[in-house]
Protein backbone atom coordinates (compact mmCIF):
# COMPACT_ATOMS: atom_id res chain seq x y z
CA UNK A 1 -29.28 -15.73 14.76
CA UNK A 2 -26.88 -15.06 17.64
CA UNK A 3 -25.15 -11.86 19.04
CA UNK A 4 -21.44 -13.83 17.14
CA UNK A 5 -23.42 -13.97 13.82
CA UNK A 6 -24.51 -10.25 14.16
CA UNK A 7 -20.85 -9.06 15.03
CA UNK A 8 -19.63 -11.12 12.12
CA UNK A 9 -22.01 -9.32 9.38
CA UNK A 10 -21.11 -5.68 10.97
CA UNK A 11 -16.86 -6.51 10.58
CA UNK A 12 -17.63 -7.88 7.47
CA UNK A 13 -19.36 -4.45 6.72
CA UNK A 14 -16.63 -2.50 8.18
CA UNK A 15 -14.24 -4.67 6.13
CA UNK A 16 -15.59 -3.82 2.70
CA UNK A 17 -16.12 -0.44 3.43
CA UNK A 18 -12.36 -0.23 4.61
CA UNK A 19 -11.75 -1.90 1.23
CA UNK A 20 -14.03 0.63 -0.67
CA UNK A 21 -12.19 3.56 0.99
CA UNK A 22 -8.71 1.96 -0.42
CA UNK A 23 -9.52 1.16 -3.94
CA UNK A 24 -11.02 4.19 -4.38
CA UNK A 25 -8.04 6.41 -2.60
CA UNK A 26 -6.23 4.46 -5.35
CA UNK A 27 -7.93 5.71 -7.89
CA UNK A 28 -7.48 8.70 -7.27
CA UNK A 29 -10.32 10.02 -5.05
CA UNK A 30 -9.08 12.73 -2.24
CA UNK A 31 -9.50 11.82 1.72
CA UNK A 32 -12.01 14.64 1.95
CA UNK A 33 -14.02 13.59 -1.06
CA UNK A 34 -14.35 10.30 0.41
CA UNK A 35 -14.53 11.26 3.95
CA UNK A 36 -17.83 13.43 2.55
CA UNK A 37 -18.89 10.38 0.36
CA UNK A 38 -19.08 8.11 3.72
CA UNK A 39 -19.53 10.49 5.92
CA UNK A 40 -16.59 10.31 7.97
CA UNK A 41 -14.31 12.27 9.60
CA UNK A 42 -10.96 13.30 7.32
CA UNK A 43 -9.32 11.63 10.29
CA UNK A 44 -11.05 8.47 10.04
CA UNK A 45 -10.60 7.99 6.77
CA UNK A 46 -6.96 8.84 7.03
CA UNK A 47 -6.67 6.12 10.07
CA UNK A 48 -8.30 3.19 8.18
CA UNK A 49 -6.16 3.94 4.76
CA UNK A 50 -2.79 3.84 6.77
CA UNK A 51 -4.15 0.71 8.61
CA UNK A 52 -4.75 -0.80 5.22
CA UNK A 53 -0.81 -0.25 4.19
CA UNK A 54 -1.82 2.73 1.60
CA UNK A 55 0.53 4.65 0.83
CA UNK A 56 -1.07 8.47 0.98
CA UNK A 57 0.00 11.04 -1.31
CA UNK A 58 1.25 14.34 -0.77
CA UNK A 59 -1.10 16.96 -0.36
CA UNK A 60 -1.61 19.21 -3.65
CA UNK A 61 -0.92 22.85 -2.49
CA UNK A 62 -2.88 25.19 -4.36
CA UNK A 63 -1.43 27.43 -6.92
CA UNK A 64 -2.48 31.23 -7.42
CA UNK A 65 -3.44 31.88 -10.43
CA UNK A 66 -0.20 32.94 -12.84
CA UNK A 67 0.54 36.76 -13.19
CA UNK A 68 0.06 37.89 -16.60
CA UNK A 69 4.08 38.15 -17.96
CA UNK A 70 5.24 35.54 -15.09
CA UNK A 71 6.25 32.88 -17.96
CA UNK A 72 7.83 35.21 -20.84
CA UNK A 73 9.76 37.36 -18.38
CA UNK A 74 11.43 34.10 -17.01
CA UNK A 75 11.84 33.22 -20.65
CA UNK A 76 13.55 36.53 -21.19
CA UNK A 77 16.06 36.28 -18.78
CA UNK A 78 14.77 37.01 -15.21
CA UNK A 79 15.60 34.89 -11.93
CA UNK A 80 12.81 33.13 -10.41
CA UNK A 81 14.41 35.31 -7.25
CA UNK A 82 13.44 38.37 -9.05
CA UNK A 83 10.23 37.42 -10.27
CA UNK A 84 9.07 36.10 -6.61
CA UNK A 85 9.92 39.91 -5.95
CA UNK A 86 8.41 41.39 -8.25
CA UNK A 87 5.10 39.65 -7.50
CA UNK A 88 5.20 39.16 -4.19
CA UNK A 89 5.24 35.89 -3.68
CA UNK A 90 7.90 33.05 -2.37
CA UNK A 91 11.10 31.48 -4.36
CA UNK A 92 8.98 28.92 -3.73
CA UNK A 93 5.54 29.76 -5.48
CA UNK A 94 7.20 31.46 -7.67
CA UNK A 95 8.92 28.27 -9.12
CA UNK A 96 6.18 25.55 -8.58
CA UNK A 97 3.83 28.01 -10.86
CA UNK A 98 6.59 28.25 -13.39
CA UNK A 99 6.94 23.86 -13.05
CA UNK A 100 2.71 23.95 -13.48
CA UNK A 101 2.99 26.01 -16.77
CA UNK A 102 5.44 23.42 -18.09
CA UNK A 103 8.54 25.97 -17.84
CA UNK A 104 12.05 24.00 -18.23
CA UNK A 105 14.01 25.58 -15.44
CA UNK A 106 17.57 26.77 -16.35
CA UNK A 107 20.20 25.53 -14.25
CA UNK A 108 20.85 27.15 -10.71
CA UNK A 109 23.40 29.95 -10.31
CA UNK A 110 25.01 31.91 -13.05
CA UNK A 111 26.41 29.93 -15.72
C-alpha cells in the first residue's frame, strides 16, 4: 500500500462521515446531539453541514413553562401586552407561549 492509497481511505472516511452528519441533521437530529454522537466540536459540525449545502434550521428557543391562567385570560379578553405584564415576561414570550399552546391570535390593534 502507498502513502496515496492511505490518504484515499481516510477522505473517503471523512466523506461518509460528512455524509452521516447530513442525513442525519435531516432527519432531524440537533448539531449538539450529533456533535456529542461524533465527538466533535458544535463548530465543526456546523462547518461541514454548511459545506455540504444544508440548509440549518433555526434554533428552538426554549419556552418557560405556561403560567397557570396565561391561555383563558387571553381567551377572556386580555392583550398579550397586558399579560407579558402581568407575568413578567416579553411581548415576545408572552406570544410564542400563547402560539405553543395552539392559541389563534386575534388580530392586532383594536378592532
Amino acid at each position: 500500500m502507498t502513502g496515496e492509497d492511505d490518504s484515499a481511505g481516510e477522505h473517503s472516511d471523512a466523506d461518509s462521515l460528512d455524509a452521516e452528519l447530513v442525513r442525519r441533521y435531516n432527519g432531524g437530529e440537533t448539531i449538539e446531539s450529533l456533535a456529542e454522537r461524533h465527538a466533535l466540536s458544535y463548530r465543526r459540525v456546523r462547518t461541514i453541514l454548511l459545506a455540504a449545502g444544508t440548509t440549518l434550521r433555526p434554533p428552538k428557543i426554549p419556552l418557560p413553562p405556561t403560567p397557570p391562567g396565561l391561555v383563558n385570560a387571553y381567551l377572556a379578553g386580555r392583550s398579550i401586552r397586558q399579560l407579558a405584564a402581568i407575568h413578567g415576561m416579553s411581548y415576545n414570550q408572552t406570544r410564542r407561549i400563547l402560539l405553543a399552546e395552539g392559541v389563534v391570535l386575534r388580530p392586532r390593534g383594536r378592532q
